[in-house]
C-alpha atoms as a PDB file:
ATOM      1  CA  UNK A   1      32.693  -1.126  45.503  1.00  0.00           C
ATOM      2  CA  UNK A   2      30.356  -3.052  43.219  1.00  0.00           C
ATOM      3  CA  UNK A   3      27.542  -0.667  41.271  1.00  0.00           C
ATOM      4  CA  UNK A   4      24.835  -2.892  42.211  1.00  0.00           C
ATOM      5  CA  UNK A   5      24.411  -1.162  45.434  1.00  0.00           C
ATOM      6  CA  UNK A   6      23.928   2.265  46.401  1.00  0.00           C
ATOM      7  CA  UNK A   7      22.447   5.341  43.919  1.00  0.00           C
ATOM      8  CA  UNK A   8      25.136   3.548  41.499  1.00  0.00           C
ATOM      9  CA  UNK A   9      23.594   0.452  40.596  1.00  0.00           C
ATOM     10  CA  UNK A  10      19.992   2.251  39.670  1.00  0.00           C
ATOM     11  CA  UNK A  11      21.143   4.558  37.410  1.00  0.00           C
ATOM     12  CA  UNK A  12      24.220   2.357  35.337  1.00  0.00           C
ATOM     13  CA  UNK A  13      23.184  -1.107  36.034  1.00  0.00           C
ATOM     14  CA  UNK A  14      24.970  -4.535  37.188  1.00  0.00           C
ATOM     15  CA  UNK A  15      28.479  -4.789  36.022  1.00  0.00           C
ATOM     16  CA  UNK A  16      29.714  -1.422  36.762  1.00  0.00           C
ATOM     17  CA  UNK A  17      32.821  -0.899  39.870  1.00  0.00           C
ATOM     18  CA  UNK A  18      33.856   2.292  41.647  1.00  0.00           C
ATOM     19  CA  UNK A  19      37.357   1.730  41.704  1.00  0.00           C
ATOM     20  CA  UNK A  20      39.638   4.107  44.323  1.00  0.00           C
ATOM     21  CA  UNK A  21      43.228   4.989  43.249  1.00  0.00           C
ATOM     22  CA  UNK A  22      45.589   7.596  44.067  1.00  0.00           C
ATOM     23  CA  UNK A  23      47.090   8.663  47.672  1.00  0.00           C
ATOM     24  CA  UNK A  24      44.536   7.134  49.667  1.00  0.00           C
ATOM     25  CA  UNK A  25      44.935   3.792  47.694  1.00  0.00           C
ATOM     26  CA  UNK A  26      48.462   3.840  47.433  1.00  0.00           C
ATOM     27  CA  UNK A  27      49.566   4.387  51.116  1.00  0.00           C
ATOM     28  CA  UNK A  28      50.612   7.979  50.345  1.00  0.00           C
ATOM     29  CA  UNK A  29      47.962   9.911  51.849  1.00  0.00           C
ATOM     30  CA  UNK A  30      47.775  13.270  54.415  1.00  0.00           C
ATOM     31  CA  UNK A  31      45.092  14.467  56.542  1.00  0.00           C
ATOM     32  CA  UNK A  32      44.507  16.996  53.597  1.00  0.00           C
ATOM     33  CA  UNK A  33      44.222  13.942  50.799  1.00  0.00           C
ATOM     34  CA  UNK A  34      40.749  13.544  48.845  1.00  0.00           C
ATOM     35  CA  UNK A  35      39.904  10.630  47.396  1.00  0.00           C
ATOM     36  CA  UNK A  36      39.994   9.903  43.840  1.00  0.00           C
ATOM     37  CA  UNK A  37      37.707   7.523  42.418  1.00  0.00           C
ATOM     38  CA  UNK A  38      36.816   6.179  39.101  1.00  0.00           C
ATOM     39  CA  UNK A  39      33.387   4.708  37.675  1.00  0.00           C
ATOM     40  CA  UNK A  40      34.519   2.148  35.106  1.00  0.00           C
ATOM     41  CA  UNK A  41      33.156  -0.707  33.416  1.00  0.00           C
ATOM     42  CA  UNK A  42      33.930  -4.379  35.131  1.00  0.00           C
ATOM     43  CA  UNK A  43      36.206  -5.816  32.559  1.00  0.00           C
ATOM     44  CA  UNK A  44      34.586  -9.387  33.154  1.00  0.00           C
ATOM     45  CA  UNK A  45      30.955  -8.375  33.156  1.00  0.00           C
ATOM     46  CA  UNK A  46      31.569  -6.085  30.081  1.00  0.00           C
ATOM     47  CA  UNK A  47      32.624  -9.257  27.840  1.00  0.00           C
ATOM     48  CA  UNK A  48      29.308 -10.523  28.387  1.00  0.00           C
ATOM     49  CA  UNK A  49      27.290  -7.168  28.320  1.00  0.00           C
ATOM     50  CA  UNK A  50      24.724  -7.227  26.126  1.00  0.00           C
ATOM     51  CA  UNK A  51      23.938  -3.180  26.650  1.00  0.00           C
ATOM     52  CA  UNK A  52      26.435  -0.572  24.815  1.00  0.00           C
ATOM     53  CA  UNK A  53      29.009   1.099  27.400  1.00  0.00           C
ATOM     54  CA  UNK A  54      28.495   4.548  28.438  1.00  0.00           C
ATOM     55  CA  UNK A  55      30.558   7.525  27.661  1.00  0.00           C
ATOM     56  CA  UNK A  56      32.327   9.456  30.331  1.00  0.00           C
ATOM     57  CA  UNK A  57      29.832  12.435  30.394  1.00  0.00           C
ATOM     58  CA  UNK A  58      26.323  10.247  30.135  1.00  0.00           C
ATOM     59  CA  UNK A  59      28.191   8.240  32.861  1.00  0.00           C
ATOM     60  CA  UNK A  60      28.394  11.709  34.875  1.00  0.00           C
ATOM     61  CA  UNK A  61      25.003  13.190  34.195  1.00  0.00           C
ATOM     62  CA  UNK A  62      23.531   9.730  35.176  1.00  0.00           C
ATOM     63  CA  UNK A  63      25.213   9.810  38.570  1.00  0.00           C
ATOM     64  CA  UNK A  64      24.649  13.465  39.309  1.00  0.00           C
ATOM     65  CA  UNK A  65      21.324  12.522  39.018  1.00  0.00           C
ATOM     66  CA  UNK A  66      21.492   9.718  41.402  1.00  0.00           C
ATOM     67  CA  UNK A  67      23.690  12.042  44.273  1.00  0.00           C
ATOM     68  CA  UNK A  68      21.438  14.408  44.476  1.00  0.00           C
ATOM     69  CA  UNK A  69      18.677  12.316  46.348  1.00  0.00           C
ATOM     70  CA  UNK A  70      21.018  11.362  48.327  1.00  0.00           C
ATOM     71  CA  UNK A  71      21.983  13.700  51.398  1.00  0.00           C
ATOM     72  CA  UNK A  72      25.347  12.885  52.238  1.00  0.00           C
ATOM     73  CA  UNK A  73      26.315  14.028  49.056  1.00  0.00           C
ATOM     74  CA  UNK A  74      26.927  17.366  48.199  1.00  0.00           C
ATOM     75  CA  UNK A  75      28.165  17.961  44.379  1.00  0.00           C
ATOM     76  CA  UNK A  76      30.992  20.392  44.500  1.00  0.00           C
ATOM     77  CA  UNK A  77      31.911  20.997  41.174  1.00  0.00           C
ATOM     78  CA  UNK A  78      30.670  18.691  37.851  1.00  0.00           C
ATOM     79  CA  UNK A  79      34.003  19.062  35.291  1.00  0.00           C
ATOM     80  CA  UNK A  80      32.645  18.443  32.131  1.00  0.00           C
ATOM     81  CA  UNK A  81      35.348  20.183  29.734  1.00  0.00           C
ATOM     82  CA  UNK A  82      38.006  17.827  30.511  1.00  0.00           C
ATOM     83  CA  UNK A  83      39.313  15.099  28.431  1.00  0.00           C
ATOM     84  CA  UNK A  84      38.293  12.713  31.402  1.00  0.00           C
ATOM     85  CA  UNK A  85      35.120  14.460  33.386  1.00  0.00           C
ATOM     86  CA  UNK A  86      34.870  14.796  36.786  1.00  0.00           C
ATOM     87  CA  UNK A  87      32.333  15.361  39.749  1.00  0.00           C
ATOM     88  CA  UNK A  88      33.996  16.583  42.524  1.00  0.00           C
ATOM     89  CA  UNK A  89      32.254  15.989  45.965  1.00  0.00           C
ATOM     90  CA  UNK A  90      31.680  16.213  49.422  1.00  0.00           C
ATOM     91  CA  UNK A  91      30.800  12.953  51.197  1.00  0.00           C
ATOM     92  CA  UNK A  92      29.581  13.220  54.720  1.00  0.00           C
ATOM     93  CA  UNK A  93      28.896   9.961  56.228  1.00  0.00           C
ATOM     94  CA  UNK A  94      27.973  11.819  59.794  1.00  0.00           C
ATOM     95  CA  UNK A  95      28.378  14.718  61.239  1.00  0.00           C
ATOM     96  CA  UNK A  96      31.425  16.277  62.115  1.00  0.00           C
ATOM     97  CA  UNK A  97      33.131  14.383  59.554  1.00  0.00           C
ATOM     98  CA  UNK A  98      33.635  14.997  55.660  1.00  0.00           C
ATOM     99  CA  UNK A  99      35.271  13.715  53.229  1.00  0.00           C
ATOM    100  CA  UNK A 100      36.656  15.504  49.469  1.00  0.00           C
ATOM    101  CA  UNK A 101      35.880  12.871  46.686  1.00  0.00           C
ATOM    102  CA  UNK A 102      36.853  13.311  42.938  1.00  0.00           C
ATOM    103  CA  UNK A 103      34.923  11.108  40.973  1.00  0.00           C
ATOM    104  CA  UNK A 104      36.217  10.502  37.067  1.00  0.00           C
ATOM    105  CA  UNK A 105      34.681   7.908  34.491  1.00  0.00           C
ATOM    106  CA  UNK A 106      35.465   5.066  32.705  1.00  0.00           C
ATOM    107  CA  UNK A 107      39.133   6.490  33.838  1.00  0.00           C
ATOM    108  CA  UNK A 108      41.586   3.269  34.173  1.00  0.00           C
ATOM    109  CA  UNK A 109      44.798   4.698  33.789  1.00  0.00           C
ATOM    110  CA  UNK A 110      45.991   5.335  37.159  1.00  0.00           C
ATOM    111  CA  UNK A 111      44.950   2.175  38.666  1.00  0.00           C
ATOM    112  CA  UNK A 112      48.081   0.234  38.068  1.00  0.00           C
ATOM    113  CA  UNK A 113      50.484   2.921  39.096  1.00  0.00           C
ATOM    114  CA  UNK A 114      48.522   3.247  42.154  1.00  0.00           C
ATOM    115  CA  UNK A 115      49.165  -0.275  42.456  1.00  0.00           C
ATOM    116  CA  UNK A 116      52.428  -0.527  42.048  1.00  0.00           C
ATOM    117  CA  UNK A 117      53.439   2.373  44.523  1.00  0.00           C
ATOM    118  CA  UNK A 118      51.335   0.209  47.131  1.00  0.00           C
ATOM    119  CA  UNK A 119      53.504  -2.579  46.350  1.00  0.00           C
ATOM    120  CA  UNK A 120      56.486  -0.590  46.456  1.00  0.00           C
ATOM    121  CA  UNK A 121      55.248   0.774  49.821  1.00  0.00           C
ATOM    122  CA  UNK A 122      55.156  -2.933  51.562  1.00  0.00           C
ATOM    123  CA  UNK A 123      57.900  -4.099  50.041  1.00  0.00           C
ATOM    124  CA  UNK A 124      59.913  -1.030  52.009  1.00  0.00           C
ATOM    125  CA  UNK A 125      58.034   1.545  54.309  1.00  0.00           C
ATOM    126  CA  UNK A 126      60.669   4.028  53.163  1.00  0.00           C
ATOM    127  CA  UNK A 127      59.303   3.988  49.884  1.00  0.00           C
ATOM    128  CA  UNK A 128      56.010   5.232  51.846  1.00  0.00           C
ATOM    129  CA  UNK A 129      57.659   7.979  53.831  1.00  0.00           C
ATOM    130  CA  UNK A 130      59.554   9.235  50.689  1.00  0.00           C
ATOM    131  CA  UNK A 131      56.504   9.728  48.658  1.00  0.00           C
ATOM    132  CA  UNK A 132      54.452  11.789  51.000  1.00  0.00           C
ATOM    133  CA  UNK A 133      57.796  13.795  51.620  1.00  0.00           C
ATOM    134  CA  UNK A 134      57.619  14.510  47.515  1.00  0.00           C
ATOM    135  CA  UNK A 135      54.426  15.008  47.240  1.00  0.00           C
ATOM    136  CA  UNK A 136      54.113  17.667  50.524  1.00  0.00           C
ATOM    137  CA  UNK A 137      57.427  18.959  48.415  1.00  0.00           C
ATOM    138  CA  UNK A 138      55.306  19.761  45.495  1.00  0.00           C
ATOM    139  CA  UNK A 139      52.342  21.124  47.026  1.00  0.00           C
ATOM    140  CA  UNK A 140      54.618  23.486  48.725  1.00  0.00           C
ATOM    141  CA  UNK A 141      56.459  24.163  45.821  1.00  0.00           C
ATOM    142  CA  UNK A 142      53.505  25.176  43.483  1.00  0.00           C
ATOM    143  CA  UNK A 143      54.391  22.035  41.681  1.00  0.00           C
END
């Protein structure tokens, strides 16, 4: 989802991408998922930035800011201790219906493994089925 639109593109500017990853992404997810989400930097438009990137927690306060005007928002939790911050939401596009969103920064490290499990995942729908098996497994387990 580009940053130009929405309360993103007002408070970070052009250039900037809310990117999902994760179980939703990668094919793995349960009714219970949430989505995870990171606000990074468009590698392309960041070449030719002329204005300095943002750190992680500027990046959060700036769109903690934004959220708040708008209502289907609700901020859960902001994690600011962590190595990588988060903001951990609610998103409720109507009624009835809500959606758990954790929101990191400038956090590109699980995009290609949630990329390669989706290709995994087509290449063999077993691949599918055996993840969410592990990863109910876990839950279960305490893991």
């Amino acid at each position: 989802h580009e940053g130009r639109s929405g309360p993103r593109g007002a408070q970070l500017g052009s250039g900037w991408r809310v990117r999902p990853f994760g179980s939703i992404s990668n094919g793995f997810a349960t009714h219970s998922s949430d989505l995870d989400a990171t606000c990074c930097r468009d590698p392309a438009a960041a070449a030719g930035a002329r204005q300095p990137d943002s750190d992680s927690h500027t990046m959060l306060e700036d769109m903690v800011s934004a959220l708040q005007e708008h209502p289907q928002f609700q901020i859960v939790e902001e994690v600011k201790a962590a190595r990588i911050p988060i903001l951990r939401m609610k998103f409720a596009p109507r009624a009835g219906l809500t959606l758990d969103v954790d929101l990191s920064f400038q956090n590109t490290e699980p995009l290609p493994n949630t990329q390669l499990l989706r290709a995994y995942s087509a290449l063999c729908p077993r691949v599918r089925d055996l993840g969410i098996l592990v990863k109910l497994w876990a839950k279960a387990s305490g893991v």
